[in-house]
N, C-alpha and C. Protein backbone atom coordinates (compact mmCIF):
# COMPACT_ATOMS: atom_id res chain seq x y z
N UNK A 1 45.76 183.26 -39.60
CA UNK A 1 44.78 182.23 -39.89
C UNK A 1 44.83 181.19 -38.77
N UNK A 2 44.11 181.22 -38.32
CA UNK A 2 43.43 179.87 -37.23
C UNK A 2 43.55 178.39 -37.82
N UNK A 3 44.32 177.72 -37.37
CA UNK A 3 44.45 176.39 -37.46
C UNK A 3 42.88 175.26 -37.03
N UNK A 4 42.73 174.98 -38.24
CA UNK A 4 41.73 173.17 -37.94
C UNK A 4 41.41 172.98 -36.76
N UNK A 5 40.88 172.68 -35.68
CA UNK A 5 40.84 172.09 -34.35
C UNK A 5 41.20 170.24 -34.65
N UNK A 6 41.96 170.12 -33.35
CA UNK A 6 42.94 169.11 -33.15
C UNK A 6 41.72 167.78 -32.62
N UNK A 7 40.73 168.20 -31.67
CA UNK A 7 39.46 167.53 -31.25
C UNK A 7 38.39 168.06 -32.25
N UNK A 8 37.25 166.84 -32.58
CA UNK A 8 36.17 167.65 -32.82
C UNK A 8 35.27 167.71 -31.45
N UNK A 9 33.81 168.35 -32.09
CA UNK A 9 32.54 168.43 -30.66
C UNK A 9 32.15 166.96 -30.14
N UNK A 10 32.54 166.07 -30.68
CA UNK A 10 32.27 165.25 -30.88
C UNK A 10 33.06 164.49 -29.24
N UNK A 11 34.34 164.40 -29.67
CA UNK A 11 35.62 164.19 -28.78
C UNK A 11 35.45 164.97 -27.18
N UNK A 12 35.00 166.15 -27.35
CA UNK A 12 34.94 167.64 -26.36
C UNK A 12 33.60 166.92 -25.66
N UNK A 13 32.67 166.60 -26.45
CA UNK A 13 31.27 165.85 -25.41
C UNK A 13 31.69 165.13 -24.68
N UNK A 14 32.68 163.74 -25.27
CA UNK A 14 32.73 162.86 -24.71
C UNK A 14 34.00 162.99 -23.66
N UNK A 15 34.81 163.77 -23.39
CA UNK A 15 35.45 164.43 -22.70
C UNK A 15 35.04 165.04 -21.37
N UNK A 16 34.08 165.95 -21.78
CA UNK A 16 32.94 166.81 -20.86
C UNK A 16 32.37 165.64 -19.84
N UNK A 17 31.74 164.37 -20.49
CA UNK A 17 30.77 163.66 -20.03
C UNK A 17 31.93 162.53 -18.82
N UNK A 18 33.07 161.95 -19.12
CA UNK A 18 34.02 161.24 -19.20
C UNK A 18 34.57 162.32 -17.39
N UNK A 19 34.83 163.31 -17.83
CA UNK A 19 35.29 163.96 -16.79
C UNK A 19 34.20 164.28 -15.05
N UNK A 20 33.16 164.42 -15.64
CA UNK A 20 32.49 164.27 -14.66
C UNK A 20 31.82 165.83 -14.47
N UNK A 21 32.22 166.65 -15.11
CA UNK A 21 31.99 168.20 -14.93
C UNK A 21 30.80 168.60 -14.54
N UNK A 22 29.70 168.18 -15.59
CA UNK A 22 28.22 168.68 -15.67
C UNK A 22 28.03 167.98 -14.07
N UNK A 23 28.19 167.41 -13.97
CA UNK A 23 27.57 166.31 -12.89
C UNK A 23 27.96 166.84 -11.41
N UNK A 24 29.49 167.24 -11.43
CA UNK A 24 29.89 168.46 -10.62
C UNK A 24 29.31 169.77 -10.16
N UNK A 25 28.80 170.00 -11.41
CA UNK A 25 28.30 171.65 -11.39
C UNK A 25 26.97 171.63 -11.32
N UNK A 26 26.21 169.92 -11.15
CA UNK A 26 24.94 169.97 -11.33
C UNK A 26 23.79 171.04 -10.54
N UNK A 27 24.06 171.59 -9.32
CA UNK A 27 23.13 171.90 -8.39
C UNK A 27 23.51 173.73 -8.72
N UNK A 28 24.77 173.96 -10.09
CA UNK A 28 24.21 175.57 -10.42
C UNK A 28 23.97 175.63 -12.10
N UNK A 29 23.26 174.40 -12.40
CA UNK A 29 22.59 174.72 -13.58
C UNK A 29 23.81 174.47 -14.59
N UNK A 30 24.53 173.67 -14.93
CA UNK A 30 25.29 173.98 -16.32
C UNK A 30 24.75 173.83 -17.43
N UNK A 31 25.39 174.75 -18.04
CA UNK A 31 24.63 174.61 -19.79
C UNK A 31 26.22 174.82 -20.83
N UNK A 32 26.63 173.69 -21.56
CA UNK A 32 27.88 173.81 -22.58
C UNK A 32 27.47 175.30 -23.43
N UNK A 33 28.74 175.91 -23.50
CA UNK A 33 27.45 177.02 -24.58
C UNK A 33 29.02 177.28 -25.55
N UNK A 34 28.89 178.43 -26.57
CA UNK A 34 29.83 178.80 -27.01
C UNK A 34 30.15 178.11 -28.58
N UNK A 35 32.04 178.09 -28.64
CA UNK A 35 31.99 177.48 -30.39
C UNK A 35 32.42 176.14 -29.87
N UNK A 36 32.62 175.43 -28.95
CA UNK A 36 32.81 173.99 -28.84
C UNK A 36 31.63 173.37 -28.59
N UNK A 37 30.40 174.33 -28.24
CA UNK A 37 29.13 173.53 -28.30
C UNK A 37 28.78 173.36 -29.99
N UNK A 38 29.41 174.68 -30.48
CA UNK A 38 28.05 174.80 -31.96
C UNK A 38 29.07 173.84 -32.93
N UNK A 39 30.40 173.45 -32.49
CA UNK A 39 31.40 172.92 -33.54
C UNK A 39 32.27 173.66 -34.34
N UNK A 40 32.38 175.02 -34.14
CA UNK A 40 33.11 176.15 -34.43
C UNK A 40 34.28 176.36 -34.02
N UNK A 41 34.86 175.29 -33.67
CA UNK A 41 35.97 175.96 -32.73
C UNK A 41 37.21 175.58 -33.78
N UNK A 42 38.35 175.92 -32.99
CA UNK A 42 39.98 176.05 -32.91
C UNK A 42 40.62 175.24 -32.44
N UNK A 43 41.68 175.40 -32.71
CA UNK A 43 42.68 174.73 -31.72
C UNK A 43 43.34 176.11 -30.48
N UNK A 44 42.70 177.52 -30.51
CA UNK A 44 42.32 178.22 -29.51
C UNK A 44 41.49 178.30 -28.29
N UNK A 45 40.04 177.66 -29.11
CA UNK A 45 38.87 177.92 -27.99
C UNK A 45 38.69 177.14 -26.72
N UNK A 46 38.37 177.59 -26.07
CA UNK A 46 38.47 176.66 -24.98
C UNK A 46 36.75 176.17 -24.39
N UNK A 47 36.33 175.30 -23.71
CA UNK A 47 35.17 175.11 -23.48
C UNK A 47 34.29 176.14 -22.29
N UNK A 48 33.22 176.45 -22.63
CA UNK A 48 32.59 177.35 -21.97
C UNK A 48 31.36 176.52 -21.38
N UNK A 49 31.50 176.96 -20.34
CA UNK A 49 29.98 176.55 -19.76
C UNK A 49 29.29 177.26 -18.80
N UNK A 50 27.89 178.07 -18.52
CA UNK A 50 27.47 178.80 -18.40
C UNK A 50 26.57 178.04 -17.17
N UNK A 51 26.45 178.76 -15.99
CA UNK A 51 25.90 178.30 -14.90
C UNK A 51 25.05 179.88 -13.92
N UNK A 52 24.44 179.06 -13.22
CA UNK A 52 23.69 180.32 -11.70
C UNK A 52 24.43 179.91 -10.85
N UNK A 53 25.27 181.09 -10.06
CA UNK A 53 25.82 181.16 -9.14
C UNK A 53 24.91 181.74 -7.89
N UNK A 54 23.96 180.98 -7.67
CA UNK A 54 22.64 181.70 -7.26
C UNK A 54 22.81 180.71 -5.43
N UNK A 55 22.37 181.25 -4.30
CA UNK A 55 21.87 183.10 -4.47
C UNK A 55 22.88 184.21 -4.44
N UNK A 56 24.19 183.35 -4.40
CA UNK A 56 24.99 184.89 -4.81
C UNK A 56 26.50 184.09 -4.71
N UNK A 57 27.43 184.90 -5.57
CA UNK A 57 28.96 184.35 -5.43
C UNK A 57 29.84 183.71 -4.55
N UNK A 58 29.47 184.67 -3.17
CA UNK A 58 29.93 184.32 -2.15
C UNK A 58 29.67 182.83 -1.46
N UNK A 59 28.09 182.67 -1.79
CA UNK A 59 27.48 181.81 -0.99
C UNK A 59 27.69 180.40 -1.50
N UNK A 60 28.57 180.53 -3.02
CA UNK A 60 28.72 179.27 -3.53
C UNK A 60 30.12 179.15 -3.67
N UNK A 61 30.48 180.04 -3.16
CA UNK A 61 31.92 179.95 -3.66
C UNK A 61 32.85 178.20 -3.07
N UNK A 62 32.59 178.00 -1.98
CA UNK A 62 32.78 176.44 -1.76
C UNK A 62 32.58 175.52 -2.45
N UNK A 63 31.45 175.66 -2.72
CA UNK A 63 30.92 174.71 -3.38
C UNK A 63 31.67 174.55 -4.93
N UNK A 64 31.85 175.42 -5.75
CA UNK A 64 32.53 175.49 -6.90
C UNK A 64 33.80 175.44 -7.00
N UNK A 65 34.42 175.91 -5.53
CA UNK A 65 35.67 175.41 -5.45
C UNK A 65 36.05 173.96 -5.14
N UNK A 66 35.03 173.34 -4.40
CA UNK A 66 35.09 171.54 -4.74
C UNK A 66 34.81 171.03 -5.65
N UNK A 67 33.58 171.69 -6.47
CA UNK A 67 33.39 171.30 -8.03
C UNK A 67 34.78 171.20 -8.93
N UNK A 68 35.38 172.19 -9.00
CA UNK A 68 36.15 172.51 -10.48
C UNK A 68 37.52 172.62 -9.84
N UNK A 69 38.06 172.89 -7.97
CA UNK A 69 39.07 172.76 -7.76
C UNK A 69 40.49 171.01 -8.21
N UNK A 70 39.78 170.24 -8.61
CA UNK A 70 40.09 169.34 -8.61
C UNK A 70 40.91 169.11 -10.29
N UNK A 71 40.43 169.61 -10.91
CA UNK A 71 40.99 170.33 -12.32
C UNK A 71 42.39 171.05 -12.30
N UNK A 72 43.62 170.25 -13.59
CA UNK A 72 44.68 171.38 -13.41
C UNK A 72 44.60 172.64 -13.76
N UNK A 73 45.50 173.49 -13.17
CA UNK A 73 45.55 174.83 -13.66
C UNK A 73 44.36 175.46 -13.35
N UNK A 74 43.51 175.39 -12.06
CA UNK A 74 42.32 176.18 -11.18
C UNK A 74 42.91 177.22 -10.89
N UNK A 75 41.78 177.79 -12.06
CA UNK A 75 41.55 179.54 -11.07
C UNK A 75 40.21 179.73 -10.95
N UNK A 76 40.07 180.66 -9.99
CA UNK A 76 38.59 181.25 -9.84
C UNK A 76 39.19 182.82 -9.52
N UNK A 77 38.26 183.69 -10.22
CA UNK A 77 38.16 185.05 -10.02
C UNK A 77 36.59 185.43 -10.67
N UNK A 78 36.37 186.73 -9.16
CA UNK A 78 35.20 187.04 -9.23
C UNK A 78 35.28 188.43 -9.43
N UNK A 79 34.84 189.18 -10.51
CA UNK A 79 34.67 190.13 -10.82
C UNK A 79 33.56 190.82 -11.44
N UNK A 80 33.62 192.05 -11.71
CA UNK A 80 32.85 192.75 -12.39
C UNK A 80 32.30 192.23 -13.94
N UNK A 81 31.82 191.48 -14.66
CA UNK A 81 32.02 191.43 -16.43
C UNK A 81 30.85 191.87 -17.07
N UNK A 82 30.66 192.83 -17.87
CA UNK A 82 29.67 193.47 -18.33
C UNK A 82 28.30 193.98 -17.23
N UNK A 83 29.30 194.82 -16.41
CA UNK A 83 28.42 195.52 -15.54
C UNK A 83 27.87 194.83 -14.37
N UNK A 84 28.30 193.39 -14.20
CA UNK A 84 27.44 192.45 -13.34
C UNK A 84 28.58 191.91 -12.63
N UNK A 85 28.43 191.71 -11.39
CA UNK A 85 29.18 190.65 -10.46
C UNK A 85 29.16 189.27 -11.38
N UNK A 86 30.47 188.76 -11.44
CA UNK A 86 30.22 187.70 -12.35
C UNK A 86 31.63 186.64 -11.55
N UNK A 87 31.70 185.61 -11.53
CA UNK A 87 32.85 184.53 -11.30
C UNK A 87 32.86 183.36 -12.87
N UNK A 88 34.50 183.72 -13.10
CA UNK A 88 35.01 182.81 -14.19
C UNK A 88 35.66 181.79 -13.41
N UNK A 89 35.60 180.67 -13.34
CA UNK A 89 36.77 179.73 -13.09
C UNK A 89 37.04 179.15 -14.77
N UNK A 90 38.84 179.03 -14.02
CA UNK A 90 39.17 178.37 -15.08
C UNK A 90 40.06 177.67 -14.94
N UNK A 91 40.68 176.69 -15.75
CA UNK A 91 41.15 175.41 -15.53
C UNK A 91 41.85 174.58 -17.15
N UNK A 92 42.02 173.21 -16.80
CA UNK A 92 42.36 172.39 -18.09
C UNK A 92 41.86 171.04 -17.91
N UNK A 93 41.02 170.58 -18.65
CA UNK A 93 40.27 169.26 -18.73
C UNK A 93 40.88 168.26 -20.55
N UNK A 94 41.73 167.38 -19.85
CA UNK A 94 42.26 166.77 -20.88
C UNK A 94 43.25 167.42 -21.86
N UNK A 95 43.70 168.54 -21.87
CA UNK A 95 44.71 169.27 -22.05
C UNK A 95 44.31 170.51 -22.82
N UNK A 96 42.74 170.69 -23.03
CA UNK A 96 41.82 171.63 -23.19
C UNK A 96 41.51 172.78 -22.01
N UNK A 97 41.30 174.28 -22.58
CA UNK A 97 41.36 174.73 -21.61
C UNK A 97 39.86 174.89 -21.13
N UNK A 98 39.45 175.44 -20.31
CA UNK A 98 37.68 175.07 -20.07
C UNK A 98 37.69 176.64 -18.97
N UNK A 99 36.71 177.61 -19.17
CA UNK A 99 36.04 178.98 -18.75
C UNK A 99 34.25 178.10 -18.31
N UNK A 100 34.10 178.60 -16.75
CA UNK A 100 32.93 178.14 -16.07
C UNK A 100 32.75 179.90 -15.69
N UNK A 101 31.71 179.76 -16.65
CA UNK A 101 30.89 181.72 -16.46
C UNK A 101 29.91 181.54 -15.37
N UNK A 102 29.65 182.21 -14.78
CA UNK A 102 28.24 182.15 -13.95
C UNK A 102 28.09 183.66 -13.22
N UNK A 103 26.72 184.25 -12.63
CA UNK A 103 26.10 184.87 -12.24
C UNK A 103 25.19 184.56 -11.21
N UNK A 104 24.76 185.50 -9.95
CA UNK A 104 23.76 184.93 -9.61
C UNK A 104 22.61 185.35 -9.67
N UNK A 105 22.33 184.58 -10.63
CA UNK A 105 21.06 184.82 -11.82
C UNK A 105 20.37 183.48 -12.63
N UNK A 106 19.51 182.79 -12.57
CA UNK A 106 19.23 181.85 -13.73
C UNK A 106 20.46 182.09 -14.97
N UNK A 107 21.04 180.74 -15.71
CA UNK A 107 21.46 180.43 -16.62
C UNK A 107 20.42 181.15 -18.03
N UNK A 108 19.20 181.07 -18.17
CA UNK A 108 18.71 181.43 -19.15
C UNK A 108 18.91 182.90 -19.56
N UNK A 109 19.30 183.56 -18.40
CA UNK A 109 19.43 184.87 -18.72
C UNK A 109 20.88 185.49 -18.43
N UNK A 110 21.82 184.80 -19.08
CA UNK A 110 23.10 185.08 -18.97
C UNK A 110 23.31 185.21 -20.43
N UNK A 111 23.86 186.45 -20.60
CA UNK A 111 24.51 186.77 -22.19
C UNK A 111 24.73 185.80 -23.48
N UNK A 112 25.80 184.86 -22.70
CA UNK A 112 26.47 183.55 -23.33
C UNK A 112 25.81 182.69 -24.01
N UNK A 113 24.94 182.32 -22.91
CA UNK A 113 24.04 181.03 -22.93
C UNK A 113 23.03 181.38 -24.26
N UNK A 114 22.69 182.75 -23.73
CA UNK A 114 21.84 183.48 -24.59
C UNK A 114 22.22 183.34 -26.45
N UNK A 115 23.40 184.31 -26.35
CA UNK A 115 24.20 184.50 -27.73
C UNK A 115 24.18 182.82 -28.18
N UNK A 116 24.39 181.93 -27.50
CA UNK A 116 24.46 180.45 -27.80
C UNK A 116 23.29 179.91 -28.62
N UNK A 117 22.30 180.11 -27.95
CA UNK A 117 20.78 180.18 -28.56
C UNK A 117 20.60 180.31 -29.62
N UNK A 118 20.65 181.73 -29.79
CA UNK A 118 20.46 181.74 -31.37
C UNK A 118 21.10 181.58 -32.01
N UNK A 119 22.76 181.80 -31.52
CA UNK A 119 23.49 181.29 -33.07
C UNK A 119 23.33 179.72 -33.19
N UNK A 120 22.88 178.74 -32.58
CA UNK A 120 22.60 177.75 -32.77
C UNK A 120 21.01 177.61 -33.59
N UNK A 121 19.89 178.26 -33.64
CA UNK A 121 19.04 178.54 -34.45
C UNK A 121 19.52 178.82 -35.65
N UNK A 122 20.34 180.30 -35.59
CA UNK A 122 20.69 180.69 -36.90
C UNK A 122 21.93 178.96 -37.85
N UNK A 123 22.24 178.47 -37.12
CA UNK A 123 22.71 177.77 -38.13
C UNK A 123 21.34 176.68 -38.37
N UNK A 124 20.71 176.10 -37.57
CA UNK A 124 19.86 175.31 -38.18
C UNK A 124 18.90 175.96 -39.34
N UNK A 125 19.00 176.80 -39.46
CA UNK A 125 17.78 177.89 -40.11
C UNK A 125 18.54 178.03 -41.80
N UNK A 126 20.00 178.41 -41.52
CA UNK A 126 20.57 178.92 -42.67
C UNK A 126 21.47 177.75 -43.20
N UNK A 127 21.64 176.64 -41.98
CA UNK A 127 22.54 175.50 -43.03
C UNK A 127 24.04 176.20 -43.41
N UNK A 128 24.81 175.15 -43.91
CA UNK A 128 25.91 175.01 -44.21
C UNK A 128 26.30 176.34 -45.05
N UNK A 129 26.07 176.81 -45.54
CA UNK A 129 26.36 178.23 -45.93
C UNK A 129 27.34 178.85 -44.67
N UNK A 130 26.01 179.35 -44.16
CA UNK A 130 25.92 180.33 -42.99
C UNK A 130 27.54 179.79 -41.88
N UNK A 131 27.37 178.23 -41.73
CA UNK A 131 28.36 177.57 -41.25
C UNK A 131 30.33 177.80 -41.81
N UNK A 132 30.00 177.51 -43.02
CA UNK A 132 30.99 177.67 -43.41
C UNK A 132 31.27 179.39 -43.30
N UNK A 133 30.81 180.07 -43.67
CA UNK A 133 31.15 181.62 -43.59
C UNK A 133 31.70 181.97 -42.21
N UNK A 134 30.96 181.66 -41.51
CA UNK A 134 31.17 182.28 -39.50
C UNK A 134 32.85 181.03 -39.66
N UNK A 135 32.76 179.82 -39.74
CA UNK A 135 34.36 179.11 -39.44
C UNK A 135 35.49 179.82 -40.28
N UNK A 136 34.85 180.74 -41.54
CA UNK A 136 36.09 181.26 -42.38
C UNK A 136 36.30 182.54 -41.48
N UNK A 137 35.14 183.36 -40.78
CA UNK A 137 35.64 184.23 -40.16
C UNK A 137 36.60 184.39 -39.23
N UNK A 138 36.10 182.84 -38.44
CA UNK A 138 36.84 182.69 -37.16
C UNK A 138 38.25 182.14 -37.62
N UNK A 139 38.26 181.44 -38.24
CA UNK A 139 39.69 181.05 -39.02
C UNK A 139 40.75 182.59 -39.28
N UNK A 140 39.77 183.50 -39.89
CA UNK A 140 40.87 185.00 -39.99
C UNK A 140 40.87 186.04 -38.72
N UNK A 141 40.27 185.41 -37.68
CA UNK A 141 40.47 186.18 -36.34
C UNK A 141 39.40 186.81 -35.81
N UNK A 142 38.70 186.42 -36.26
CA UNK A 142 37.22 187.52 -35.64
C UNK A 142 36.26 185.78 -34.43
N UNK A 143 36.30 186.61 -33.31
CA UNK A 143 35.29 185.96 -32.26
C UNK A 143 34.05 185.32 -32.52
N UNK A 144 33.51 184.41 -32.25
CA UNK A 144 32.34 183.53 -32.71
C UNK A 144 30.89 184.58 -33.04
N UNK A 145 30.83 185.67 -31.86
CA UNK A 145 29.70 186.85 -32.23
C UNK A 145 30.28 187.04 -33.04
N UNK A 146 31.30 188.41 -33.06
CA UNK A 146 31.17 189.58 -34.28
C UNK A 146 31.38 188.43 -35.76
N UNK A 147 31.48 186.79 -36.00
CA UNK A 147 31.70 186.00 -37.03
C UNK A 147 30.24 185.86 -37.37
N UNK A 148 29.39 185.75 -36.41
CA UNK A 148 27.62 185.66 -36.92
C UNK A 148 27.39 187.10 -37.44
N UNK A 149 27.54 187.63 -36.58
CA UNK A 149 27.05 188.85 -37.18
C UNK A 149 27.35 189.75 -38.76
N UNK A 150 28.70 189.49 -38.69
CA UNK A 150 29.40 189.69 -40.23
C UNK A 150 28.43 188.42 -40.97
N UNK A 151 28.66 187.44 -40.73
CA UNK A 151 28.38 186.73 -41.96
C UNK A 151 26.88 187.00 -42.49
N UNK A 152 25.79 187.77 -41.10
CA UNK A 152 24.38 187.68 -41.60
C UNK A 152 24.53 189.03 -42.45
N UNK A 153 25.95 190.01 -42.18
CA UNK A 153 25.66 190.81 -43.76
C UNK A 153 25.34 192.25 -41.96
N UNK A 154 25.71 191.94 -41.15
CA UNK A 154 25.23 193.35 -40.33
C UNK A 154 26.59 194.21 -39.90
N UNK A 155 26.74 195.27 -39.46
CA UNK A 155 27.86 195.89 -39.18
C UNK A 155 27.59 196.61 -37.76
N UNK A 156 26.78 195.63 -37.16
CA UNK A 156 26.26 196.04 -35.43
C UNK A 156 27.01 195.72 -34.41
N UNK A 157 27.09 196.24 -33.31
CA UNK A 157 27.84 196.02 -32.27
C UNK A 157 27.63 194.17 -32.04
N UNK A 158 28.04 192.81 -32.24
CA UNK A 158 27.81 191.58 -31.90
C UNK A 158 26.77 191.42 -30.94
N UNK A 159 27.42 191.69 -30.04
CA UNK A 159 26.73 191.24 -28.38
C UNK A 159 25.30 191.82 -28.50
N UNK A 160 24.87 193.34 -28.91
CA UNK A 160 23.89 193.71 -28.48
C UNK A 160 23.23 192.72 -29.65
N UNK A 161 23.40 192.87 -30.99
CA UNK A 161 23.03 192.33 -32.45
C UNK A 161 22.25 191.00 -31.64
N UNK A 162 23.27 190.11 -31.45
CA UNK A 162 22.54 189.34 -30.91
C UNK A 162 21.84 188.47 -29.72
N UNK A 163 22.15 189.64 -28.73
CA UNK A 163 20.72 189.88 -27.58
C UNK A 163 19.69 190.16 -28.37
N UNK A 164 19.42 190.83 -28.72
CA UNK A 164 18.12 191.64 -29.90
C UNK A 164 17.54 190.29 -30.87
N UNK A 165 18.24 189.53 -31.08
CA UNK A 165 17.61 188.25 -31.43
C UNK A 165 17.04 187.50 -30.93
N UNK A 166 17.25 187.08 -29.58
CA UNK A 166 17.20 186.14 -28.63
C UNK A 166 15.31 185.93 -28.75
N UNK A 167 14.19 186.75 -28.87
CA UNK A 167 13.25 186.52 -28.61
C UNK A 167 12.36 186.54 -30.04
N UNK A 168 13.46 186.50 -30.94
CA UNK A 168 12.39 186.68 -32.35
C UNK A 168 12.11 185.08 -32.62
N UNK A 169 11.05 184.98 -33.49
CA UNK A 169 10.91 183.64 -33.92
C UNK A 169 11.39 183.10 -35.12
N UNK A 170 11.81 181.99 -35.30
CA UNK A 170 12.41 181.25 -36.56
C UNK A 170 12.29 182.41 -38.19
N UNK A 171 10.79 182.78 -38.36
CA UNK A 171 10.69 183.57 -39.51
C UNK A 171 11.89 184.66 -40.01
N UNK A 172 12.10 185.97 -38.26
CA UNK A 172 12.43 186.73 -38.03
C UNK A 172 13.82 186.23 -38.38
N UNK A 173 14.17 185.06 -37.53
CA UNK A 173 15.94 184.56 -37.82
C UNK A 173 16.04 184.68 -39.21
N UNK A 174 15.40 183.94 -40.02
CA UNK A 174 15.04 182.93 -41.29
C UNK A 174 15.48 184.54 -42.13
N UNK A 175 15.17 185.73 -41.86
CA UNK A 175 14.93 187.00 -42.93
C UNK A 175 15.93 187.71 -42.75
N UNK A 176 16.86 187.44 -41.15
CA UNK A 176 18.00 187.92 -41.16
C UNK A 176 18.83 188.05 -42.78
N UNK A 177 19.78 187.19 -43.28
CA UNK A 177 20.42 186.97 -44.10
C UNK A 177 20.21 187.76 -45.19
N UNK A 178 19.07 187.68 -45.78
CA UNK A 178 18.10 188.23 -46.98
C UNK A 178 18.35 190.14 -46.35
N UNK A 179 17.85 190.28 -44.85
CA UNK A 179 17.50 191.63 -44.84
C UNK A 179 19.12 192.76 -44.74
N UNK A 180 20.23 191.84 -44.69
CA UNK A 180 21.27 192.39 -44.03
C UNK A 180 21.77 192.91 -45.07
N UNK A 181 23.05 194.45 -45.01
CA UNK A 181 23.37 194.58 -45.97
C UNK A 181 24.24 193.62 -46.17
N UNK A 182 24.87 193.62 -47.86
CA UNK A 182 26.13 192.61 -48.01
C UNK A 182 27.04 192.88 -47.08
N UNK A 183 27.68 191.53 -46.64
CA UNK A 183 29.01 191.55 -45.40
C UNK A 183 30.22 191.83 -46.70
């Protein structure tokens, strides 16, 4: 069982904002995404933020290393992640740990940012229910996706489950719950 988180989103904004990060990373697009944006988190999760490493890894790699090198505990590694050239840096901001995803690709069309989207719909849509269910999941060990996805009642692969959402409208979200089998 997953322990309470020690900060709320609340604390983690003003942290984020306080540190200077976004403001750092301004010129590759940051976007907070993940369970410390939606308020889901742990005293595990660490902050995610989703950026364009555009026009390509290499070509920014300076630049992000003056951004986020200044942070304890900097790493940057550029690898392969779901089929795509991708760079994680990572680090510790206030004794939190913090993952900077990026591609070079627009932010809107990065997985994360994406999956962020709607599960942030799906809670405005389904309310405190829906909320509480995905934090009991994540509390017994299951990841912020496969925790939406169980709780809407589906037994689908997460990630794709909810890519496949990303372009439906509120109704479509709204019928999830109702259409899923029982979780």
């Amino acid at each position: 069982m997953k322990p309470e988180p020690d900060v709320t989103r609340d604390e983690i904004s003003r942290l984020i904002e306080a540190s200077g990060l976004m403001r750092r990373l301004a010129r590759f697009d940051p976007h907070w995404v993940g369970s410390t944006y939606l308020g889901l988190h742990d005293d595990f999760s660490d902050i995610d933020i989703c950026c364009s490493f555009a026009p390509s890894l290499e070509a920014t790699r300076t630049d992000v290393e003056a951004a986020c090198g200044v942070f304890g505990d900097y790493d940057l590694t550029d690898e392969i992640y779901g089929g795509q050239p991708s760079r994680i840096v990572r680090f510790r901001m206030g004794g939190i740990p913090v993952e900077v995803w990026g591609r070079a690709h627009p932010v809107h069309e990065h997985e994360f940012y994406r999956f962020t989207q709607v599960e942030q719909r799906l809670l405005a849509l389904h309310g405190p229910d829906l909320r509480e269910d995905v934090v009991r999941r994540r509390r017994g060990g299951a990841d912020t996706e496969t925790a939406f996805v169980r709780a809407l009642g589906f037994d689908a692969p997460p990630h794709v489950f909810l890519l496949d959402q990303f372009d439906k409208d509120d109704s479509a979200l709204r019928d999830l719950r109702e259409a899923g089998p029982s979780a």
